[in-house]
Protein backbone atom coordinates (compact mmCIF):
# COMPACT_ATOMS: atom_id res chain seq x y z
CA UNK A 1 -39.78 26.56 1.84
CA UNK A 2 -36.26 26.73 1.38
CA UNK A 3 -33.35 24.95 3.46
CA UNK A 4 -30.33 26.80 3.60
CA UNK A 5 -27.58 24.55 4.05
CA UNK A 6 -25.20 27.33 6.23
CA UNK A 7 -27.94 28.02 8.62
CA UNK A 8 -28.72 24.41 9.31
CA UNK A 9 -24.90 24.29 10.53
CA UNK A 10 -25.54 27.22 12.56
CA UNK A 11 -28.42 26.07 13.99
CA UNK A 12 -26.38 22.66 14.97
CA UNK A 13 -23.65 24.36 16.24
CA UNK A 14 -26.08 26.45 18.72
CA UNK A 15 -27.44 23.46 20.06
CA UNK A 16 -24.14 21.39 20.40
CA UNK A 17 -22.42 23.96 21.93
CA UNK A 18 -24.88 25.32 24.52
CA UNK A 19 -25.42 29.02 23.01
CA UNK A 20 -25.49 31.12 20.94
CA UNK A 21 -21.78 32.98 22.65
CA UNK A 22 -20.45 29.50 22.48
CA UNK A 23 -21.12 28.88 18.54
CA UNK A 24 -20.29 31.88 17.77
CA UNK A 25 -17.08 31.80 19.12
CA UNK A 26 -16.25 27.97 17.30
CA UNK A 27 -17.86 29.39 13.67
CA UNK A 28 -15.59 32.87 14.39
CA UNK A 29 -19.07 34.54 14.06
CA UNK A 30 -20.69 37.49 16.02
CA UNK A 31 -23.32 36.17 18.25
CA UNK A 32 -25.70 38.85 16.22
CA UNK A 33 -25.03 36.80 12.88
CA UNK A 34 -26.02 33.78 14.46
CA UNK A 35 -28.57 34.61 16.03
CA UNK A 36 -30.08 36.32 12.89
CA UNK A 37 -29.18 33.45 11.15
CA UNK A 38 -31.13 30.40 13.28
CA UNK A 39 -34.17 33.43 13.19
CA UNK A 40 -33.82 33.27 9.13
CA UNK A 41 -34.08 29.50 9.86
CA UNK A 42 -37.44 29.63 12.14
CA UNK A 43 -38.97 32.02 9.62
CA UNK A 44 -38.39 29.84 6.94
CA UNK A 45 -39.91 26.40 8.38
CA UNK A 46 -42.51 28.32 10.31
CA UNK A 47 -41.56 27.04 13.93
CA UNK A 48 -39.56 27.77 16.82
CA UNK A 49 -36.16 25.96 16.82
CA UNK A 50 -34.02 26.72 19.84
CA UNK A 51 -35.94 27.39 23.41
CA UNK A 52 -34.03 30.55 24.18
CA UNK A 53 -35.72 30.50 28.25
CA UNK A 54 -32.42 29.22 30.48
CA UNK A 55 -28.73 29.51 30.48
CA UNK A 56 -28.12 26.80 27.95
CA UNK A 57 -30.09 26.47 24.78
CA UNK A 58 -32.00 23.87 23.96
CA UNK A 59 -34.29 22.34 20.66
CA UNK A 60 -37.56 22.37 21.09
CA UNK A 61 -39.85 19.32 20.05
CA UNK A 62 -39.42 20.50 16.43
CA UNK A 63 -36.09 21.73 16.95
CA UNK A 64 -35.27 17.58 17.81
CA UNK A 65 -36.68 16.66 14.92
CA UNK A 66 -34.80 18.87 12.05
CA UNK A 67 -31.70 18.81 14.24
CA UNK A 68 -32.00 15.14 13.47
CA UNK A 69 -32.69 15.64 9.49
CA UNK A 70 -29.76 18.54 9.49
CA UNK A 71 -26.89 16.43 10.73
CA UNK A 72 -27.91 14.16 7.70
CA UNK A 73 -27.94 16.63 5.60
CA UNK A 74 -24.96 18.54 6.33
CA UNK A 75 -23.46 14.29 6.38
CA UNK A 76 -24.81 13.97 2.73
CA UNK A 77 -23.74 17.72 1.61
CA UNK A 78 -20.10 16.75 2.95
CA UNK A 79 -19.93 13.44 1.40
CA UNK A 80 -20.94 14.83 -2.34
CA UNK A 81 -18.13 17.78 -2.13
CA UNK A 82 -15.78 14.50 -1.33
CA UNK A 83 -17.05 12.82 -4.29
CA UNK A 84 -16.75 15.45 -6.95
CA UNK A 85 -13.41 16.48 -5.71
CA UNK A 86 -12.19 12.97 -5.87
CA UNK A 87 -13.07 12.74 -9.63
CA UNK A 88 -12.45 16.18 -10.49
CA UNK A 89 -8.89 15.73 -8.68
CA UNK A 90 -7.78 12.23 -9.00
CA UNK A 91 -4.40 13.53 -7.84
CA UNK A 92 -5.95 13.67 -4.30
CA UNK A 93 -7.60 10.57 -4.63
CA UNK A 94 -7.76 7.66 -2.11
CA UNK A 95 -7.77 3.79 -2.55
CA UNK A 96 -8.76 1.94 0.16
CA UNK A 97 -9.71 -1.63 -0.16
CA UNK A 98 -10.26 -4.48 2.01
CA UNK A 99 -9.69 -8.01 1.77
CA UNK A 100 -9.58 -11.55 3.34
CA UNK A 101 -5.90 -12.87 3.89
CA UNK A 102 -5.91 -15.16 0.32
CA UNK A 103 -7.01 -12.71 -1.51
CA UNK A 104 -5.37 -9.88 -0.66
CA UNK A 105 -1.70 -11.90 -0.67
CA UNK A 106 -2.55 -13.05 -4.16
CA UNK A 107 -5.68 -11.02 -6.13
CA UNK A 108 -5.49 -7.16 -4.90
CA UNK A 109 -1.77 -6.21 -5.29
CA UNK A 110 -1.75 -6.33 -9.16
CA UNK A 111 -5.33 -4.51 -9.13
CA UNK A 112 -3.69 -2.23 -7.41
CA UNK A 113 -0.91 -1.74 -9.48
CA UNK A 114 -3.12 -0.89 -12.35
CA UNK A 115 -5.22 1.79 -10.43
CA UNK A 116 -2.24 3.71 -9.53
CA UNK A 117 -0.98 3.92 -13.04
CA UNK A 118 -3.55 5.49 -13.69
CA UNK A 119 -3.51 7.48 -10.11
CA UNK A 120 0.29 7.38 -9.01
CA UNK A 121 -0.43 9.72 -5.97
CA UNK A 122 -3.90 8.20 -4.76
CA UNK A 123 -3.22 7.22 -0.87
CA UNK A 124 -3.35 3.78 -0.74
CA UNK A 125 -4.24 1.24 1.99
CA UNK A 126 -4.96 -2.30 1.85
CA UNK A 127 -6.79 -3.91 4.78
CA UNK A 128 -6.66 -7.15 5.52
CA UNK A 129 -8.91 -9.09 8.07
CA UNK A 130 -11.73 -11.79 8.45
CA UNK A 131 -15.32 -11.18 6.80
CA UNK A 132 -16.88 -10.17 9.99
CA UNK A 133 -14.26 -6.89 10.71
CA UNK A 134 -13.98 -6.24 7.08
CA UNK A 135 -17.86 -5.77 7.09
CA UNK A 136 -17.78 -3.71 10.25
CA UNK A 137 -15.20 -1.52 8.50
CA UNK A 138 -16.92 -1.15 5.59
CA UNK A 139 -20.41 0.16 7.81
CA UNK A 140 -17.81 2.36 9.49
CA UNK A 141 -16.74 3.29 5.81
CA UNK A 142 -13.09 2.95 6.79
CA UNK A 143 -13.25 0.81 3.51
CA UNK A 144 -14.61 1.62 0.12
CA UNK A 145 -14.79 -1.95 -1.61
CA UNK A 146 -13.84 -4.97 0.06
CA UNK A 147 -13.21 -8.53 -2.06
CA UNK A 148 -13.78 -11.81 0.04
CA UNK A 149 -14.17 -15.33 0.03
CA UNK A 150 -17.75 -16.57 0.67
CA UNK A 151 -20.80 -14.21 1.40
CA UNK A 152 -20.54 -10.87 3.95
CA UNK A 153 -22.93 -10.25 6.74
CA UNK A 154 -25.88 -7.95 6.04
CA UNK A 155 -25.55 -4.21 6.09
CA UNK A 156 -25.60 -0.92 4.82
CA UNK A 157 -23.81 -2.35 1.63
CA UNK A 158 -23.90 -3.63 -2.07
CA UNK A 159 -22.78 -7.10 -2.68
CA UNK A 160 -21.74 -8.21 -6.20
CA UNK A 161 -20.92 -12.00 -7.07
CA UNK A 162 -17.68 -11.48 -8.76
CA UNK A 163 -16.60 -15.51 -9.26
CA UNK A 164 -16.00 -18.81 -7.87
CA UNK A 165 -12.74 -19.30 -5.82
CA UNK A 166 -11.28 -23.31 -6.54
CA UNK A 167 -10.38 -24.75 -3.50
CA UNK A 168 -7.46 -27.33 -3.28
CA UNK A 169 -6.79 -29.69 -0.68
CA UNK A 170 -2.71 -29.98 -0.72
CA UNK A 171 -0.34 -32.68 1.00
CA UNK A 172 3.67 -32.47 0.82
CA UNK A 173 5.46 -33.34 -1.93
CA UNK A 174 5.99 -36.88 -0.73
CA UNK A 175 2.30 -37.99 0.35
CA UNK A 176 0.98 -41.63 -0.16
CA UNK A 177 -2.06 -40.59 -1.25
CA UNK A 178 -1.22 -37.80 -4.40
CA UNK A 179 -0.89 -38.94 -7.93
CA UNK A 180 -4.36 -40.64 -7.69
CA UNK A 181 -8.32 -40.30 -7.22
CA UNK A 182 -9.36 -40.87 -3.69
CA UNK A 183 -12.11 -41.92 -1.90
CA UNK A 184 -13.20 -38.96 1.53
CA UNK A 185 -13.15 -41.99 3.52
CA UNK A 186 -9.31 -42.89 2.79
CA UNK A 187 -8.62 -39.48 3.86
CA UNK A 188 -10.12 -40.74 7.61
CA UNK A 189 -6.63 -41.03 9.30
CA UNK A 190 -5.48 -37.19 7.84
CA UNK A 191 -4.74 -34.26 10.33
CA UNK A 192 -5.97 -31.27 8.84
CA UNK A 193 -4.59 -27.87 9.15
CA UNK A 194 -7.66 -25.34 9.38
CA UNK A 195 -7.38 -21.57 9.45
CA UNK A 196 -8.29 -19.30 12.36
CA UNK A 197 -11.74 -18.52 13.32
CA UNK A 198 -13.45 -15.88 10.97
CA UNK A 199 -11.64 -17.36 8.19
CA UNK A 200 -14.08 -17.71 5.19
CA UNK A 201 -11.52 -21.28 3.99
CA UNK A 202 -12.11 -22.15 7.77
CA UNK A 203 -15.94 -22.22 7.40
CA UNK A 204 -15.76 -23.85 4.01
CA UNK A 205 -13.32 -26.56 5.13
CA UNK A 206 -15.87 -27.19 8.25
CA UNK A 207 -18.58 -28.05 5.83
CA UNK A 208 -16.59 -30.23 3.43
CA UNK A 209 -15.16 -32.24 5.95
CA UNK A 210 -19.31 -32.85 7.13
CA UNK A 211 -19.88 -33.07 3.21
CA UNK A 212 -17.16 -35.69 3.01
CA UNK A 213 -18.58 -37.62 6.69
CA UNK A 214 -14.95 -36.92 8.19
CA UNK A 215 -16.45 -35.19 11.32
CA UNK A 216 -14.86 -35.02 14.04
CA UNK A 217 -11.49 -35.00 12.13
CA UNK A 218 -7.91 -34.49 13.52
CA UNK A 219 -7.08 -31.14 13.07
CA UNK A 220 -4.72 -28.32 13.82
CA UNK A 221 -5.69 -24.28 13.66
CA UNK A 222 -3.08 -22.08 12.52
CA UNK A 223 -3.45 -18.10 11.89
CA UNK A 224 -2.66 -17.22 8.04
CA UNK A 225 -2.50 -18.81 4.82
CA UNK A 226 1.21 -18.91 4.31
CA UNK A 227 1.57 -20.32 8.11
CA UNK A 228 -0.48 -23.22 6.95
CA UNK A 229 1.95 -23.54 3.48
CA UNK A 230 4.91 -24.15 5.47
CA UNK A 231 3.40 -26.36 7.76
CA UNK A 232 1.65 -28.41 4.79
CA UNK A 233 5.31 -28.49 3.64
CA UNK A 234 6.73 -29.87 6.67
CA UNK A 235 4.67 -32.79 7.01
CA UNK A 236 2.18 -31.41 9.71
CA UNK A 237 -0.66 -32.68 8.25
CA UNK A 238 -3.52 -31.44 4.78
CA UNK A 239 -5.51 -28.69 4.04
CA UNK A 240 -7.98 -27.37 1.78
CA UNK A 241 -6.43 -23.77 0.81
CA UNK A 242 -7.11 -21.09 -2.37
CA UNK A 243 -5.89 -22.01 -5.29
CA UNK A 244 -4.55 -18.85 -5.64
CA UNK A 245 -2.52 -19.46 -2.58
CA UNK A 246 -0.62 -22.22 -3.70
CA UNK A 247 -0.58 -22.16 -7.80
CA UNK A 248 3.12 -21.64 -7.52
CA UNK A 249 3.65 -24.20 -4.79
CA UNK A 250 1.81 -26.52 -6.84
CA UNK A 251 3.81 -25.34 -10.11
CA UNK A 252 7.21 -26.09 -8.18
CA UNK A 253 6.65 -29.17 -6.78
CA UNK A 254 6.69 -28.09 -3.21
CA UNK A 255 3.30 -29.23 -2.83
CA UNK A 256 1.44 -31.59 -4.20
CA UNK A 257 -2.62 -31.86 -5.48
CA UNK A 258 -4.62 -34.44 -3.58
CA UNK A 259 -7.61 -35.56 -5.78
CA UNK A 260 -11.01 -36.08 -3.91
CA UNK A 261 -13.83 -36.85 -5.27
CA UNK A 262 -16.05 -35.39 -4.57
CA UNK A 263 -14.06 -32.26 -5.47
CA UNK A 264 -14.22 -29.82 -2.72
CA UNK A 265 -16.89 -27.07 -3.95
CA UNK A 266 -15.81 -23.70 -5.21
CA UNK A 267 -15.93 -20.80 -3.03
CA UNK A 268 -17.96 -17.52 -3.94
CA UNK A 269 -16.02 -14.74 -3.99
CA UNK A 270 -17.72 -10.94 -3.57
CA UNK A 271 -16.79 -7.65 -3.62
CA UNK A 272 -18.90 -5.21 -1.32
CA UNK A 273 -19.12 -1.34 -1.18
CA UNK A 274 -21.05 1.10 1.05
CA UNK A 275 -24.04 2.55 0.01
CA UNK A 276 -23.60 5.87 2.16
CA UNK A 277 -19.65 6.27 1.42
CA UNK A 278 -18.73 8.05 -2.14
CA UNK A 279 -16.12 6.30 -4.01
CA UNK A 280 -12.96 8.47 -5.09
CA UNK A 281 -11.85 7.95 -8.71
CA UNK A 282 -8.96 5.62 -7.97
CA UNK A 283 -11.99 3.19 -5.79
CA UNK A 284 -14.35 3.25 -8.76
CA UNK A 285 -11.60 2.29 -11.09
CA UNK A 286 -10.73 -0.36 -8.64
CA UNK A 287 -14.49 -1.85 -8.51
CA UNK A 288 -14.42 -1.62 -12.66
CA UNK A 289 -11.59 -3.81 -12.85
CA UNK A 290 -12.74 -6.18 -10.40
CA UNK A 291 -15.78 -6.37 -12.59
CA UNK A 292 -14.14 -6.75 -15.81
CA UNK A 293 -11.15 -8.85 -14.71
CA UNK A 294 -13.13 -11.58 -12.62
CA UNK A 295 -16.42 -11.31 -13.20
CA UNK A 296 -16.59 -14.71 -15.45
CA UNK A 297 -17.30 -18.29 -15.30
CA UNK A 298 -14.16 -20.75 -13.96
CA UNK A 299 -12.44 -20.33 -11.11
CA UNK A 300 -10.35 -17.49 -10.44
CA UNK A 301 -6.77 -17.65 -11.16
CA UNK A 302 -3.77 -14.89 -10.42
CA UNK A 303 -2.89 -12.07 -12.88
CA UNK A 304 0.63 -11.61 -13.49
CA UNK A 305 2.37 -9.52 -10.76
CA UNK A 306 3.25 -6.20 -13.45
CA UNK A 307 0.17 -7.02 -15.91
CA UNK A 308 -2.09 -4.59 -16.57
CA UNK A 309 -5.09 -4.48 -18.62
CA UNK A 310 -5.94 -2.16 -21.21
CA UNK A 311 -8.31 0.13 -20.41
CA UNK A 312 -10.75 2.81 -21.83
CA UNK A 313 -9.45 5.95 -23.09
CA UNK A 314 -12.36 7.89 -21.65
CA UNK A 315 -12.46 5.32 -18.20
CA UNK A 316 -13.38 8.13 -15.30
């Protein structure tokens, strides 16, 4: 037996549109063609498809069930012409990657840099959200890969430790406590500025202040990384942030490191992609140089804004 892929797009187009007038009129087809061609179909898997007794057609029991199997097919056929076309014409290609705020601010932009050297034309989009919409996105597969701080919800993807993410905890400039080791319990009196909810650094500040017995703690929730820089900056209170967030802060002396001990534990950091959505070329040059670039031990630390890596002369 022998599926052919036209007639099971036929046959769907019957039963979605009522008739066979109606389909043939959306596929600019005579109603003889498709009506010959959902016949071809019953012939070749020995069954009646379409009950042809009232005004509107309908699938029989076994017309349910391969109507079911043909929309994934047809689903599958159209995502492998996407594929091939995306590597056979990069020029068309898309890149589009999600991220959590940190990361996206200070890990994807020079990533991205790279792939479109190598794709200057690829449509680009970088999404930025908590774990939880960034996973829903990538089910949807409004997102190829996605790169985040701390583990994503299950689902219809692959997940991929790529490193560890060192977390600081950061005062102003000016703070009694820097320039020393401290104790969690000297930290007692400290407002703490926490991200929003859905925030991976929100749920892993949450557990080191139990870790540290500083629960409940004073604290303030602000939306956004950089939100929380100024306002560590200003006085406002401490936080545990990315060191990638704050590397130059810390560099310039606009914020300063406050040592705990114990030191707040590193972050995993993961990069996800769909298992039903084909990458273009530009995406899987993006997930090789996530591999190859921070897949190590340490924690991870910025690439320079215009650096680029040098990469295989027969890479995609």
């Amino acid at each position: 037996m022998t599926l052919n892929l036209q007639q099971l797009m036929i046959f769907t187009q019957v039963i979605d549109s009522g008739g066979f007038s109606a389909a043939a009129q959306r596929l600019f087809m005579s109603q003889s063609t498709v009506s010959k061609q959902v016949r071809k179909l019953e012939i070749s898997v020995r069954a009646t498809l379409v009950d042809r007794s009232g005004q509107t057609a309908r699938p029989t029991p076994a017309g349910e069930i391969l109507l079911l199997q043909a929309r994934e097919i047809l689903a599958l056929a159209d995502h492998a012409v996407s594929a091939i076309q995306g590597a056979s014409q990069p020029l068309l290609s898309r890149l589009v990657v999600g991220a959590t705020t940190s990361l996206a601010a200070y890990m994807m932009p020079p990533l991205i840099f790279q792939t479109r050297q190598r794709f200057p034309a690829a449509n680009s989009t970088l999404v930025v959200g908590t774990i939880t919409e960034l996973a829903d996105r990538l089910a949807q597969g409004s997102v190829a890969i996605v790169v985040c701080g701390g583990v994503m919800p299950a689902g219809p993807h692959v997940m991929e430790d790529l490193t560890a993410d060192a977390l600081t905890l950061v005062g102003p400039p000016d703070h009694p406590l820097a320039g020393r080791a401290l104790d969690p319990a000297e930290l007692s009196s400290q407002t703490f500025l926490i991200r929003e909810p859905g925030s991976g650094t929100r749920r892993h500040t949450e557990e080191m202040l139990r870790h540290w017995n500083l629960t409940p703690a004073a604290t303030i929730e602000m939306w956004g990384v950089d939100t929380i820089k100024q306002a560590v900056h200003a006085g406002l209170g401490i936080s545990l942030v990315s060191r990638y967030a704050v590397s130059q802060e810390l560099r310039e002396g606009r914020l300063c490191l406050l040592d705990v001990r114990p030191s707040p534990r590193p972050q995993r950091v993961v990069v996800a992609y769909g298992r039903d959505r084909p990458l273009s070329a530009a995406e899987q040059l993006m997930l090789m140089l996530l591999r190859s670039t921070y897949r190590r031990e340490g924690p991870l630390w910025p690439l320079e804004p215009r650096s680029a890596l040098p990469l295989p002369e027969d890479t995609l």
